[in-house]
PDB file of N, CA and C in Angstrom:
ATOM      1  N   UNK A   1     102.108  85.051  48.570  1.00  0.00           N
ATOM      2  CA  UNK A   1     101.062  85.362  47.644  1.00  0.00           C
ATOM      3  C   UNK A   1     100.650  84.046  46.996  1.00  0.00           C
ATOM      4  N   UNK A   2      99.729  83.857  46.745  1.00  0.00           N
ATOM      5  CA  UNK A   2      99.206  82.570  46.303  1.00  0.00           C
ATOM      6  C   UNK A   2      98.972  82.531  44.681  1.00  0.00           C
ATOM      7  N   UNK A   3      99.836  81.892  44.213  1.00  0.00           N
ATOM      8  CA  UNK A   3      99.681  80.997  42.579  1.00  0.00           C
ATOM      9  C   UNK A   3     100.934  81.318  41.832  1.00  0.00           C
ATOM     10  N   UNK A   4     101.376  81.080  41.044  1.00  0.00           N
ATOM     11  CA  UNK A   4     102.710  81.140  40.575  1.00  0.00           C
ATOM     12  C   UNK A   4     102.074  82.335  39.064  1.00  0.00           C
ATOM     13  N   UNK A   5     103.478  83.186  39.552  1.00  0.00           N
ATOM     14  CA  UNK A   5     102.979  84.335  38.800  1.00  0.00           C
ATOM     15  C   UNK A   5     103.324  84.240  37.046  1.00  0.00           C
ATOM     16  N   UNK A   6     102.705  84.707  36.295  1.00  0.00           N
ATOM     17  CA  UNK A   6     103.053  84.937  35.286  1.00  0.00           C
ATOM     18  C   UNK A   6     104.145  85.913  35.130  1.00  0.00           C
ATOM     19  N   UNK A   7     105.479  86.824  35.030  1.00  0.00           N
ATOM     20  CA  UNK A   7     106.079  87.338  35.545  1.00  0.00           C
ATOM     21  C   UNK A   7     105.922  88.424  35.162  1.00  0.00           C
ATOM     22  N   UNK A   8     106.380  88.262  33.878  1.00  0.00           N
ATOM     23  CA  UNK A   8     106.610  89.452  32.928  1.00  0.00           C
ATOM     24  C   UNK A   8     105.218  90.774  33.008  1.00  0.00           C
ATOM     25  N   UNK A   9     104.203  89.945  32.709  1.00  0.00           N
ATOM     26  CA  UNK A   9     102.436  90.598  32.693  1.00  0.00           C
ATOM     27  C   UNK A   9     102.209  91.104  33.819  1.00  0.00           C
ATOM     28  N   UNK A  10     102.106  90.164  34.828  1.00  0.00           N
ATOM     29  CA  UNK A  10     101.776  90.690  36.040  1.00  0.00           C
ATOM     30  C   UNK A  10     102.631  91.228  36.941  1.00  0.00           C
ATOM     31  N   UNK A  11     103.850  91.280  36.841  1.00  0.00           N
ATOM     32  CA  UNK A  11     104.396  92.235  37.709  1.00  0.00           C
ATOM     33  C   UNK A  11     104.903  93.307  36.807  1.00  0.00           C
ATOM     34  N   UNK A  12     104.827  93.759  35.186  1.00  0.00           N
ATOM     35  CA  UNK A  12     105.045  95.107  34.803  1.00  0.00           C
ATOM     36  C   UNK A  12     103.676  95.723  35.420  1.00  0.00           C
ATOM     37  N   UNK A  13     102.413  95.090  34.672  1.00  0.00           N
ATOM     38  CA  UNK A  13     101.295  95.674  35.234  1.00  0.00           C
ATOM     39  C   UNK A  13     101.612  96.357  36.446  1.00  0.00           C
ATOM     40  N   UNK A  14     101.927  95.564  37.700  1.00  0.00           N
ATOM     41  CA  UNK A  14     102.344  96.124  39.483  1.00  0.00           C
ATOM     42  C   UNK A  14     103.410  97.477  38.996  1.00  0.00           C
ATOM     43  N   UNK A  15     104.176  96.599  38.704  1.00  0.00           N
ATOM     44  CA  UNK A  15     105.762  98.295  38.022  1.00  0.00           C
ATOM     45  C   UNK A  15     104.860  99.262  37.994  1.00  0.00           C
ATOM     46  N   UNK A  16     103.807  99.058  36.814  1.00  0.00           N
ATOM     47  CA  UNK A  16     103.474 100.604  36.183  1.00  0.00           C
ATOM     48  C   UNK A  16     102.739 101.361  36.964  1.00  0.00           C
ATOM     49  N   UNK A  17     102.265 101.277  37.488  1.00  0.00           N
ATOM     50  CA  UNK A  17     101.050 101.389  38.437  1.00  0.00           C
ATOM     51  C   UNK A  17      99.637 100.731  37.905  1.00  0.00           C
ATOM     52  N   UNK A  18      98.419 100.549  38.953  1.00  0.00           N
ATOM     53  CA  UNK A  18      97.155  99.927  38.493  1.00  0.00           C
ATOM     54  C   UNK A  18      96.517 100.672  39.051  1.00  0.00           C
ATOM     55  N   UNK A  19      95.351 100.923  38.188  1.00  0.00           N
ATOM     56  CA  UNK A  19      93.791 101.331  38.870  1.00  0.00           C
ATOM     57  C   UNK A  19      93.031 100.890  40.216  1.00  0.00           C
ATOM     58  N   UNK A  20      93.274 102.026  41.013  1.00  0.00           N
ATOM     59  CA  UNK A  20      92.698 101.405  42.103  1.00  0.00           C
ATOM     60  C   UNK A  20      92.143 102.716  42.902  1.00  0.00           C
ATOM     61  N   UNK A  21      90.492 101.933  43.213  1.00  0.00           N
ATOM     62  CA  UNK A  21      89.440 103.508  43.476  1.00  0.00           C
ATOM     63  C   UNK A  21      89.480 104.491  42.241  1.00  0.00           C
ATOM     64  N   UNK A  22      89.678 104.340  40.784  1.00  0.00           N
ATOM     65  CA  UNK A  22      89.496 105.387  39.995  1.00  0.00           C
ATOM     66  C   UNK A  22      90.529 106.513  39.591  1.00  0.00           C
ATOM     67  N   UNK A  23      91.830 105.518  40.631  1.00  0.00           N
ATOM     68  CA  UNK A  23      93.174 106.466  40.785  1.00  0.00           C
ATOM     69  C   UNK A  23      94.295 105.529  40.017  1.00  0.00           C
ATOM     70  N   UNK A  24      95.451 106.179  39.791  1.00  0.00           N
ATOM     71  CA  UNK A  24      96.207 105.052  39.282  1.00  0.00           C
ATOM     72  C   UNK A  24      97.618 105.196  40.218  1.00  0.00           C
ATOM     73  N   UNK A  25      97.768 103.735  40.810  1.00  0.00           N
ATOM     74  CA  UNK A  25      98.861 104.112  41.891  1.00  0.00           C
ATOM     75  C   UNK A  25     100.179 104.514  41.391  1.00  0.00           C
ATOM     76  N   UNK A  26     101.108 104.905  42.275  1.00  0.00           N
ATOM     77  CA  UNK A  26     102.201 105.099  41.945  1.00  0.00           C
ATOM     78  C   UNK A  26     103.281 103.685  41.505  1.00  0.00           C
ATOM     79  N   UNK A  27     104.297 103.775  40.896  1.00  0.00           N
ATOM     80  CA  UNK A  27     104.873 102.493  40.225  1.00  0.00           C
ATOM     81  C   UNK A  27     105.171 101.847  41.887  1.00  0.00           C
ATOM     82  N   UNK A  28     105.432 101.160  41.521  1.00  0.00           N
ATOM     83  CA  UNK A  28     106.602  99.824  42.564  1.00  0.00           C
ATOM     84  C   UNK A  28     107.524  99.429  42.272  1.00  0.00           C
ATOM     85  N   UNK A  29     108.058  98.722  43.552  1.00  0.00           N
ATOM     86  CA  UNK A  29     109.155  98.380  43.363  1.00  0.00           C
ATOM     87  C   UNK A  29     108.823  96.795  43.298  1.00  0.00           C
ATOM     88  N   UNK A  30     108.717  95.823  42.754  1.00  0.00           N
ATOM     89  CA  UNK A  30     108.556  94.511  42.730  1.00  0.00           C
ATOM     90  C   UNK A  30     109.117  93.291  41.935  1.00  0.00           C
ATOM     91  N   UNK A  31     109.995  92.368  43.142  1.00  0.00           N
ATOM     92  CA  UNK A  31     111.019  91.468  42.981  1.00  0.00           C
ATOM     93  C   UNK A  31     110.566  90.225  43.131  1.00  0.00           C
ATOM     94  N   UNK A  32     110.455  89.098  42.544  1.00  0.00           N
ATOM     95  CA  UNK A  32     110.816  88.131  42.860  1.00  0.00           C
ATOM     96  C   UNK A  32     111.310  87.315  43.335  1.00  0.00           C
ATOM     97  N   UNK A  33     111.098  87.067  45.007  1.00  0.00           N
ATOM     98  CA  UNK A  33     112.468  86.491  46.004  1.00  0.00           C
ATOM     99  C   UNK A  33     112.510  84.581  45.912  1.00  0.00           C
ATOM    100  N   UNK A  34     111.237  84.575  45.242  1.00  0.00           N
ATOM    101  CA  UNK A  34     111.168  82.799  46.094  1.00  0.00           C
ATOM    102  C   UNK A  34     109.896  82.599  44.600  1.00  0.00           C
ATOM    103  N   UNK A  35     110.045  81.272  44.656  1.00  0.00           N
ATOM    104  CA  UNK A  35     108.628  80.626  43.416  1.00  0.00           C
ATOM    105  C   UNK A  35     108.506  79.644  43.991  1.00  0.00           C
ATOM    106  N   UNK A  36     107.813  79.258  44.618  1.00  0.00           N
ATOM    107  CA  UNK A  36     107.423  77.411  44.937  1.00  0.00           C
ATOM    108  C   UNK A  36     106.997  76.932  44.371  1.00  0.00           C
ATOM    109  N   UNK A  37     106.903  75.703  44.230  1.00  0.00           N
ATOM    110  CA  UNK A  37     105.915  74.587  43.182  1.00  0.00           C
ATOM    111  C   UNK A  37     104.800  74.568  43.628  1.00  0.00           C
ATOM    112  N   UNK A  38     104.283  74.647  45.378  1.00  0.00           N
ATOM    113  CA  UNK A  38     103.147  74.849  45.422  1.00  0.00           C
ATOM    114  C   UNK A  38     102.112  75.724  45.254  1.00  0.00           C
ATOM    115  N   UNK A  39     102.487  76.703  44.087  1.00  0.00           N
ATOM    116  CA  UNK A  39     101.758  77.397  43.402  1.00  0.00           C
ATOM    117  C   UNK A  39     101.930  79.124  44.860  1.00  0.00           C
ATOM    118  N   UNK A  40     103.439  79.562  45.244  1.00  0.00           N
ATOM    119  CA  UNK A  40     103.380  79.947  45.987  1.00  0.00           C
ATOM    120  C   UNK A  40     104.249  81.604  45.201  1.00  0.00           C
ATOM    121  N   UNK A  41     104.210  82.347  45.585  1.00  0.00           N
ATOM    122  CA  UNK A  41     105.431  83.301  45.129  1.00  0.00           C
ATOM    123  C   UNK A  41     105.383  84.351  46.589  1.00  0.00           C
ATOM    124  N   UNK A  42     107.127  84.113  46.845  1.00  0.00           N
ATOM    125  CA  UNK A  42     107.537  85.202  47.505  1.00  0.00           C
ATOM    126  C   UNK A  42     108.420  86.507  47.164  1.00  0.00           C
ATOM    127  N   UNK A  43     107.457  87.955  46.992  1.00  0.00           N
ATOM    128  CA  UNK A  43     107.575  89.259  46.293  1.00  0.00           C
ATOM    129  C   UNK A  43     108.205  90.107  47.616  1.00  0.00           C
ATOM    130  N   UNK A  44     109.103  90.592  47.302  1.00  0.00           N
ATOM    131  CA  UNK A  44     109.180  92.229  47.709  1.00  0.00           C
ATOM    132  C   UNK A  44     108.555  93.240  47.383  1.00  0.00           C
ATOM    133  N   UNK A  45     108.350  94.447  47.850  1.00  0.00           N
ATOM    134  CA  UNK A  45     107.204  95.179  47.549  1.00  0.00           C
ATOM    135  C   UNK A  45     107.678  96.382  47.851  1.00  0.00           C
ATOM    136  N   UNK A  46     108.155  97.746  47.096  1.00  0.00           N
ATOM    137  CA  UNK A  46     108.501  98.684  47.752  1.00  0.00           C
ATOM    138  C   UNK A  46     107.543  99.571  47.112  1.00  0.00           C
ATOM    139  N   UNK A  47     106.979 100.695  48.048  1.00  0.00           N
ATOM    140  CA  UNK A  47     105.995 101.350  47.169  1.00  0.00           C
ATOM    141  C   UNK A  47     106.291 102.655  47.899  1.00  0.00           C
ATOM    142  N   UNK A  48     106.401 103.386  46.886  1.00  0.00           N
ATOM    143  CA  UNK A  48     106.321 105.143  46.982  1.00  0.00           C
ATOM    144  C   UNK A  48     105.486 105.695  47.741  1.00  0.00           C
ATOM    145  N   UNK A  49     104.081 105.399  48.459  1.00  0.00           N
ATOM    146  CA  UNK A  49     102.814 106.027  48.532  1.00  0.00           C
ATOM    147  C   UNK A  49     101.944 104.542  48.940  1.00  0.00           C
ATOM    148  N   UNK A  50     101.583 104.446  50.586  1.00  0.00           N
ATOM    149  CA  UNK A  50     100.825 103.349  50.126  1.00  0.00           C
ATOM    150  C   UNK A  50      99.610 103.885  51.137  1.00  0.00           C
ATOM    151  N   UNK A  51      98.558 103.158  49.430  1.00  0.00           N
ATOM    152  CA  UNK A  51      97.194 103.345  50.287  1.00  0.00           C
ATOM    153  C   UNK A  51      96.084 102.656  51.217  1.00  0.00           C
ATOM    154  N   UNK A  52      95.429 102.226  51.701  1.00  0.00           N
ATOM    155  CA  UNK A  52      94.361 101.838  52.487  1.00  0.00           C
ATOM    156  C   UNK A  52      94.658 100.374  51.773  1.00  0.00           C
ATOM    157  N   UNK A  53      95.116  98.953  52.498  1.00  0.00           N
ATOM    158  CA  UNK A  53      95.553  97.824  51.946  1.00  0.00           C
ATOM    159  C   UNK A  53      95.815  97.346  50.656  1.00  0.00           C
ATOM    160  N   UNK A  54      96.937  98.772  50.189  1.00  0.00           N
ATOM    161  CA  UNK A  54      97.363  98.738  48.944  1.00  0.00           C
ATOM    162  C   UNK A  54      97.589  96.996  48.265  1.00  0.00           C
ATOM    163  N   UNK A  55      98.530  96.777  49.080  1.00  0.00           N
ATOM    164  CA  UNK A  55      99.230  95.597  47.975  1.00  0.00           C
ATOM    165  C   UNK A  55      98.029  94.319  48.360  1.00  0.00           C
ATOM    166  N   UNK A  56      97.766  94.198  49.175  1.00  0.00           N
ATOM    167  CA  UNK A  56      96.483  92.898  49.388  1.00  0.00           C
ATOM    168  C   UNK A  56      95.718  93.653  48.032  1.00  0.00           C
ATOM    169  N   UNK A  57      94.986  94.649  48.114  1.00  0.00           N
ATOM    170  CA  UNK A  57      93.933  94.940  46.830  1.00  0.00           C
ATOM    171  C   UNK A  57      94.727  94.836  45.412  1.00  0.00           C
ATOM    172  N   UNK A  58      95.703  95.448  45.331  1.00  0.00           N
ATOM    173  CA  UNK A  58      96.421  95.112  44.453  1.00  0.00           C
ATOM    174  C   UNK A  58      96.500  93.559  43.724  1.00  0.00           C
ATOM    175  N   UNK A  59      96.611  93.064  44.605  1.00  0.00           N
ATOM    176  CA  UNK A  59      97.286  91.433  44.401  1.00  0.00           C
ATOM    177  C   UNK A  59      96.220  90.584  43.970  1.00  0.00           C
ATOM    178  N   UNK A  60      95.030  90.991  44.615  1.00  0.00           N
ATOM    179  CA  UNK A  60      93.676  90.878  44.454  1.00  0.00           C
ATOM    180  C   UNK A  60      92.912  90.693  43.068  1.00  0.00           C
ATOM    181  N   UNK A  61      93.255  92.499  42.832  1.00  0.00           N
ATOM    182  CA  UNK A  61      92.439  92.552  41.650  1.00  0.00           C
ATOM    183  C   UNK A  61      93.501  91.497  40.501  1.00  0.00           C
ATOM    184  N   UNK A  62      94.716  91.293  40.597  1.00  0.00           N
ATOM    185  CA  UNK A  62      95.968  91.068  39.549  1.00  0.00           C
ATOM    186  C   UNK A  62      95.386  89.607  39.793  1.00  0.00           C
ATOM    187  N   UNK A  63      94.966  89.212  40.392  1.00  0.00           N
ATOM    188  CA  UNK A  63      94.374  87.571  40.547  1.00  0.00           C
ATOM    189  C   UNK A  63      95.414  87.011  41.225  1.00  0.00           C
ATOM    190  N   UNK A  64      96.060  87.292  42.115  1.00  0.00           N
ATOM    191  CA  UNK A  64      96.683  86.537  43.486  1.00  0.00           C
ATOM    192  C   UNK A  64      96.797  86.814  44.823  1.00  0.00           C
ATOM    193  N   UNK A  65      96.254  86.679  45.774  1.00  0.00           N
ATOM    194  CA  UNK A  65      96.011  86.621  46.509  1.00  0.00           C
ATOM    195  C   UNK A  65      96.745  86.490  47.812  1.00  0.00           C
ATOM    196  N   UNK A  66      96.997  87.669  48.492  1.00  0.00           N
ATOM    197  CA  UNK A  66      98.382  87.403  49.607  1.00  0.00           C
ATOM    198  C   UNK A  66      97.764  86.343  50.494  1.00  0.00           C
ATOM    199  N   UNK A  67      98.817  85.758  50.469  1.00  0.00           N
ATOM    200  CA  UNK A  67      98.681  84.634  52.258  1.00  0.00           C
ATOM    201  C   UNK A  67      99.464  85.231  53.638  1.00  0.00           C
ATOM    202  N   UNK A  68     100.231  86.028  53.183  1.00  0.00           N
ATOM    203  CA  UNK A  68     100.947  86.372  54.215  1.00  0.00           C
ATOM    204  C   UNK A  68     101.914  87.955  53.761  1.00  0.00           C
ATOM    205  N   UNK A  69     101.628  88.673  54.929  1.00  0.00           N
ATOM    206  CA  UNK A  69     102.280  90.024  54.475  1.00  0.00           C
ATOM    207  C   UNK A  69     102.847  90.501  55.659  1.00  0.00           C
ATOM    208  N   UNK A  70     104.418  90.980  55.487  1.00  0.00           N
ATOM    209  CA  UNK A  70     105.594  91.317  56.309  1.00  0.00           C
ATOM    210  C   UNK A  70     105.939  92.820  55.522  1.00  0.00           C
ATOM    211  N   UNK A  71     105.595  93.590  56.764  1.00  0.00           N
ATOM    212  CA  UNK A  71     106.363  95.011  56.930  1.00  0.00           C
ATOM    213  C   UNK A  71     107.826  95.053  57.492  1.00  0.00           C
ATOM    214  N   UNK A  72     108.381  95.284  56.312  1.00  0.00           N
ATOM    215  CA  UNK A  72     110.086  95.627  57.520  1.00  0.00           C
ATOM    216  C   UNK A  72     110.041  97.369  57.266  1.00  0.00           C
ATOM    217  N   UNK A  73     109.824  97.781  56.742  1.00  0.00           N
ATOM    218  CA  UNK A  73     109.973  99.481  57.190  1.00  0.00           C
ATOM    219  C   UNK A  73     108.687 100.722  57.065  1.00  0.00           C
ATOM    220  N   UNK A  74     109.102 101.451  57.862  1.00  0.00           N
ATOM    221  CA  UNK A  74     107.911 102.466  57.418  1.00  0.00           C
ATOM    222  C   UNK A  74     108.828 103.900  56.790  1.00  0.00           C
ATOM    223  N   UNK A  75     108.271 103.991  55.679  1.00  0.00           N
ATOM    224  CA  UNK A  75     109.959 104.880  55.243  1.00  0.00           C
ATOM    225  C   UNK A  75     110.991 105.216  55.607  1.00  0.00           C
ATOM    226  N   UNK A  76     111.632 105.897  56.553  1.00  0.00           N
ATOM    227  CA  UNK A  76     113.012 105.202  56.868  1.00  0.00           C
ATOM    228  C   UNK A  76     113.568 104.328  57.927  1.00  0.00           C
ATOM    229  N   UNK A  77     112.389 104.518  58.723  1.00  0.00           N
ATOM    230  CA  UNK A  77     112.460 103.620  59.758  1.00  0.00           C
ATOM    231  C   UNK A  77     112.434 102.055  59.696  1.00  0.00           C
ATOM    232  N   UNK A  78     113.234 100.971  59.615  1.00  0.00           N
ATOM    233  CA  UNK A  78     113.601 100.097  59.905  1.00  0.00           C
ATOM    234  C   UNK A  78     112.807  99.344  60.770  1.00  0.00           C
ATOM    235  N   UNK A  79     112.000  98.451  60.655  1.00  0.00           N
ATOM    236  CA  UNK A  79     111.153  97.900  61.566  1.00  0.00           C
ATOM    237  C   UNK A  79     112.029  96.138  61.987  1.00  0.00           C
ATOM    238  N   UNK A  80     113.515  95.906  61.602  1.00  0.00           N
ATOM    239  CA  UNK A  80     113.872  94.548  61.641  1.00  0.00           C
ATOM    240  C   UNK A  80     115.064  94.847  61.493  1.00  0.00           C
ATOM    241  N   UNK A  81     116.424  94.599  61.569  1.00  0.00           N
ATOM    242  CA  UNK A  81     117.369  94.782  61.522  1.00  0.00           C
ATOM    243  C   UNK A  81     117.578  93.656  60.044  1.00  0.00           C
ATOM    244  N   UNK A  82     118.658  94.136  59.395  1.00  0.00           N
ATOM    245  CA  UNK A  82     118.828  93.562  57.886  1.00  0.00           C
ATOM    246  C   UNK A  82     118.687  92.338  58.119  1.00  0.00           C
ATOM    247  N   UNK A  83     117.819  91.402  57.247  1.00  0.00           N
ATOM    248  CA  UNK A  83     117.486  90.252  57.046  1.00  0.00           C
ATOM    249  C   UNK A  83     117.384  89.958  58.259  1.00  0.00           C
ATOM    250  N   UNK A  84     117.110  89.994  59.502  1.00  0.00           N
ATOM    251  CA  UNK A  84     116.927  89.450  60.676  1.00  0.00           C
ATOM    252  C   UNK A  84     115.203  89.765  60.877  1.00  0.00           C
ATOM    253  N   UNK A  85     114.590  88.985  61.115  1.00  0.00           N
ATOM    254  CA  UNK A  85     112.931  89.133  61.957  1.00  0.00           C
ATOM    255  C   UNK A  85     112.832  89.850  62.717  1.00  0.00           C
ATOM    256  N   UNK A  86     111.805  90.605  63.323  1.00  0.00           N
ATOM    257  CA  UNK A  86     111.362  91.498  64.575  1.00  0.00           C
ATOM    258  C   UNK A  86     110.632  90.069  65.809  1.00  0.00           C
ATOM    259  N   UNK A  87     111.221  90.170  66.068  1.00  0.00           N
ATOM    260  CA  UNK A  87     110.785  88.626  67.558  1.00  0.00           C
ATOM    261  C   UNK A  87     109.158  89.211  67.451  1.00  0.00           C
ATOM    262  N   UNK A  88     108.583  88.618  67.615  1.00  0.00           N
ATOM    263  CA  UNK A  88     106.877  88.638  67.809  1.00  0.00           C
ATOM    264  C   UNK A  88     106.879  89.785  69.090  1.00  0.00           C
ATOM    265  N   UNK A  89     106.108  90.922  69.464  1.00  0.00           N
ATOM    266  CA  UNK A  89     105.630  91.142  70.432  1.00  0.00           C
ATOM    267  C   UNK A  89     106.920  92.707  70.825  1.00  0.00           C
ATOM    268  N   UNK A  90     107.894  92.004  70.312  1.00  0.00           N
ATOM    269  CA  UNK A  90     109.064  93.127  69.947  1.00  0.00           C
ATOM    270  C   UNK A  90     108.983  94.314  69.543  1.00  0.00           C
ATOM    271  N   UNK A  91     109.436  95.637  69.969  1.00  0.00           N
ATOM    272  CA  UNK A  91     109.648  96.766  69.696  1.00  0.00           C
ATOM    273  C   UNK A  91     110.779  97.446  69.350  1.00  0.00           C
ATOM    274  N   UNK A  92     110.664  97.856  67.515  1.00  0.00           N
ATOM    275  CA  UNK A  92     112.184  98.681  67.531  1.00  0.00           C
ATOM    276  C   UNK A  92     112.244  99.901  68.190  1.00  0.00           C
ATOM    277  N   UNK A  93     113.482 100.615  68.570  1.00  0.00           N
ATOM    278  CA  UNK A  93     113.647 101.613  69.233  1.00  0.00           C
ATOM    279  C   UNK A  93     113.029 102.748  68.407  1.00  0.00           C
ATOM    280  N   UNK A  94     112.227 103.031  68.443  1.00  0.00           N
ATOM    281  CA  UNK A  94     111.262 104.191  67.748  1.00  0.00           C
ATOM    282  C   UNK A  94     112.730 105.579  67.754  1.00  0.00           C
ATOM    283  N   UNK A  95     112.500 105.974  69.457  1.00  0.00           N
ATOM    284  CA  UNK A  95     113.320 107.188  69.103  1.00  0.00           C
ATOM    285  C   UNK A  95     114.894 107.089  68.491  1.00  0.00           C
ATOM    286  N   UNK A  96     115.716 106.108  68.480  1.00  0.00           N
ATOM    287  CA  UNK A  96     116.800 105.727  67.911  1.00  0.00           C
ATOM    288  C   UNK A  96     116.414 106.174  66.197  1.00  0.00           C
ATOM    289  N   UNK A  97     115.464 105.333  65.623  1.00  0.00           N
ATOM    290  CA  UNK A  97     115.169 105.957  64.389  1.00  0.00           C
ATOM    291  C   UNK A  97     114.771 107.061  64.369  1.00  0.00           C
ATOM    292  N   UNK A  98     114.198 107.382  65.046  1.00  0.00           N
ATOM    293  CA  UNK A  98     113.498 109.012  64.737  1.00  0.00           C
ATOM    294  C   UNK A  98     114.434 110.112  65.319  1.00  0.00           C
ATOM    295  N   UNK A  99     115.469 109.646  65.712  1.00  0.00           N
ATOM    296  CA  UNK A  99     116.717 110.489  66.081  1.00  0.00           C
ATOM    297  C   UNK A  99     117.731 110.688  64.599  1.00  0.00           C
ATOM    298  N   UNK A 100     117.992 109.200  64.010  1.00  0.00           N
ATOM    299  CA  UNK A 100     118.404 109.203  62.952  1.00  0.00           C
ATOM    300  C   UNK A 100     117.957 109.904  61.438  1.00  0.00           C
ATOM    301  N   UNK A 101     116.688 109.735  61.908  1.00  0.00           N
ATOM    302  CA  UNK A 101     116.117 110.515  60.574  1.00  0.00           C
ATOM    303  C   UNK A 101     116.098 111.933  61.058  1.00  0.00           C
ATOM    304  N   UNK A 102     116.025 112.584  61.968  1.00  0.00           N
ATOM    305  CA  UNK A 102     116.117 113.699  61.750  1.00  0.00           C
ATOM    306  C   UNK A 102     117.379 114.526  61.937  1.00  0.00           C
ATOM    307  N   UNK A 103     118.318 113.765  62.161  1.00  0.00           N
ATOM    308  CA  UNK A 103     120.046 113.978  61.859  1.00  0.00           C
ATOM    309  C   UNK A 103     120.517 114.421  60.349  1.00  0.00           C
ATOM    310  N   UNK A 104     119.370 113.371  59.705  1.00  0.00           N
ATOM    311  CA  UNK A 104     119.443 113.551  58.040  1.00  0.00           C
ATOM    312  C   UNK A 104     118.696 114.157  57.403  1.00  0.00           C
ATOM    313  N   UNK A 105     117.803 114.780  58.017  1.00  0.00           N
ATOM    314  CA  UNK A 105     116.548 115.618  58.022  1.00  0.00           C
ATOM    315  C   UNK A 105     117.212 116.839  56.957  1.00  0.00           C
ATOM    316  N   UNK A 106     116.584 116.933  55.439  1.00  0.00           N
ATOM    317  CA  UNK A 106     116.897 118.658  55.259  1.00  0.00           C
ATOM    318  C   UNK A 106     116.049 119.213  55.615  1.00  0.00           C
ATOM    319  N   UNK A 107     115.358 118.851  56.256  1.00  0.00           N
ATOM    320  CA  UNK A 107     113.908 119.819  56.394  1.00  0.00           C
ATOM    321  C   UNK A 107     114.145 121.250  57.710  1.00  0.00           C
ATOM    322  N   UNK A 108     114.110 121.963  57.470  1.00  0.00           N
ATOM    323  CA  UNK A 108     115.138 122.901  58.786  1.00  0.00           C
ATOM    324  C   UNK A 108     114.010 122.768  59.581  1.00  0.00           C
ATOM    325  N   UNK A 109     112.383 123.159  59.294  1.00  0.00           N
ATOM    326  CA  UNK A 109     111.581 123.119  60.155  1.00  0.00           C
ATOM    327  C   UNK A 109     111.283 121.438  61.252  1.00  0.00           C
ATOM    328  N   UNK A 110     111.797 120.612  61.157  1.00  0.00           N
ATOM    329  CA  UNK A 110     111.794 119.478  61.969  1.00  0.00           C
ATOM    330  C   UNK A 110     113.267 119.513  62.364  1.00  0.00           C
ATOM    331  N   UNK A 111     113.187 119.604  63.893  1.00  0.00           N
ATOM    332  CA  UNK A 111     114.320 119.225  65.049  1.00  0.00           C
ATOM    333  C   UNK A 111     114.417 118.274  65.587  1.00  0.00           C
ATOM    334  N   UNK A 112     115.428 117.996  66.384  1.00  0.00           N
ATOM    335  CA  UNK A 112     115.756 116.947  67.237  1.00  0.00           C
ATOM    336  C   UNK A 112     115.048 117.162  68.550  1.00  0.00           C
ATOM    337  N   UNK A 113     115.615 119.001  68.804  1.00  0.00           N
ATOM    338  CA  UNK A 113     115.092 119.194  70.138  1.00  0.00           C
ATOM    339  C   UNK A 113     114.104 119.840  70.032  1.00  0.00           C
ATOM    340  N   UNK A 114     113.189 119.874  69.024  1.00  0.00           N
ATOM    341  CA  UNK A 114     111.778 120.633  68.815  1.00  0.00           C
ATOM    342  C   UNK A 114     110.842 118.710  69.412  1.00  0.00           C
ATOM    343  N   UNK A 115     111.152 117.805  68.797  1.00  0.00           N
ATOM    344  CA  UNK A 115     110.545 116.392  69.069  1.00  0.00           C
ATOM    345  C   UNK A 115     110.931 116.303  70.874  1.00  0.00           C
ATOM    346  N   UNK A 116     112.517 116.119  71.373  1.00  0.00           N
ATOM    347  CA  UNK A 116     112.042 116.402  72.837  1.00  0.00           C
ATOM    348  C   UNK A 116     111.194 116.885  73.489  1.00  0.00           C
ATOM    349  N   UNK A 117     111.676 118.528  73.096  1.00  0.00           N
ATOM    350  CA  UNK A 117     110.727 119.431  73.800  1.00  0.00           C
ATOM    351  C   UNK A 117     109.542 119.023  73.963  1.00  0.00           C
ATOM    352  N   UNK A 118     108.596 118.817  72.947  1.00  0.00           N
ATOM    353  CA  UNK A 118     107.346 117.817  72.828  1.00  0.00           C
ATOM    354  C   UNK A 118     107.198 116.629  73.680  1.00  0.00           C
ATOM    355  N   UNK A 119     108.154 115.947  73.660  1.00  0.00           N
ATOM    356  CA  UNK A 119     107.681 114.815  74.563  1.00  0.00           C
ATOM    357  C   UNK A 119     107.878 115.053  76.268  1.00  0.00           C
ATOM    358  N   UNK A 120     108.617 116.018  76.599  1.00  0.00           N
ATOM    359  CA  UNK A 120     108.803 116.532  78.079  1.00  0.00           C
ATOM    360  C   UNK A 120     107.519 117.137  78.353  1.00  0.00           C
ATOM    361  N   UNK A 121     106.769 117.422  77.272  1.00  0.00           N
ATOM    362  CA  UNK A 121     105.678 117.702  78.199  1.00  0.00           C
ATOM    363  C   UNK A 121     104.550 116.976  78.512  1.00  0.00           C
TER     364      UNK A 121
END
């Protein structure tokens, strides 16, 4: 994200949620991993609900500006193994996660072998 953040202001603002489209988002989760001198900050970002280039608009309107943005999960799915990178071009095992999550699944109406069944055909 580009410029060195003010901390306290601008990332409760992010915490609480902000106005965005006339809506007010849900809170975040937002950490401070890295500050550079070259006017740089590297954030974690966990968000409850995310919408149509949430955190770029976000960051935006808050007056900083992402340079660079890394997905490691899509809710429970794991897109990188802990602190390790996804190799460029790389694919995590989709059904491995989606086996796992629905092991842990309370949801009675989503199966394991209701998702097979589906894909055999």
């Amino acid at each position: 994200m580009g410029g060195r953040l003010s901390p306290e202001t601008t990332l409760e603002q992010w915490r609480n949620g902000v106005m965005l489209d006339g809506r007010k988002t849900l809170p975040a989760q937002v950490t401070v991993l890295e500050s550079h001198p070259e006017h740089k900050t590297l954030l974690r970002i966990i968000l409850k609900e995310g919408k149509n280039r949430q955190i770029r608009r976000v960051a935006e309107q808050l007056g900083y500006p992402v340079i660079h943005l890394h997905r490691t999960a899509i809710g429970p799915i794991q897109l990188n193994a802990a602190g390790s990178p996804l190799v460029n071009g790389a694919l995590p095992t989709i059904e491995r996660c989606r086996d796992r999550f629905l092991e842990n699944s309370n949801c009675p109406t989503i199966r394991k072998d209701a998702c097979e069944e589906e894909n055999r055909k």
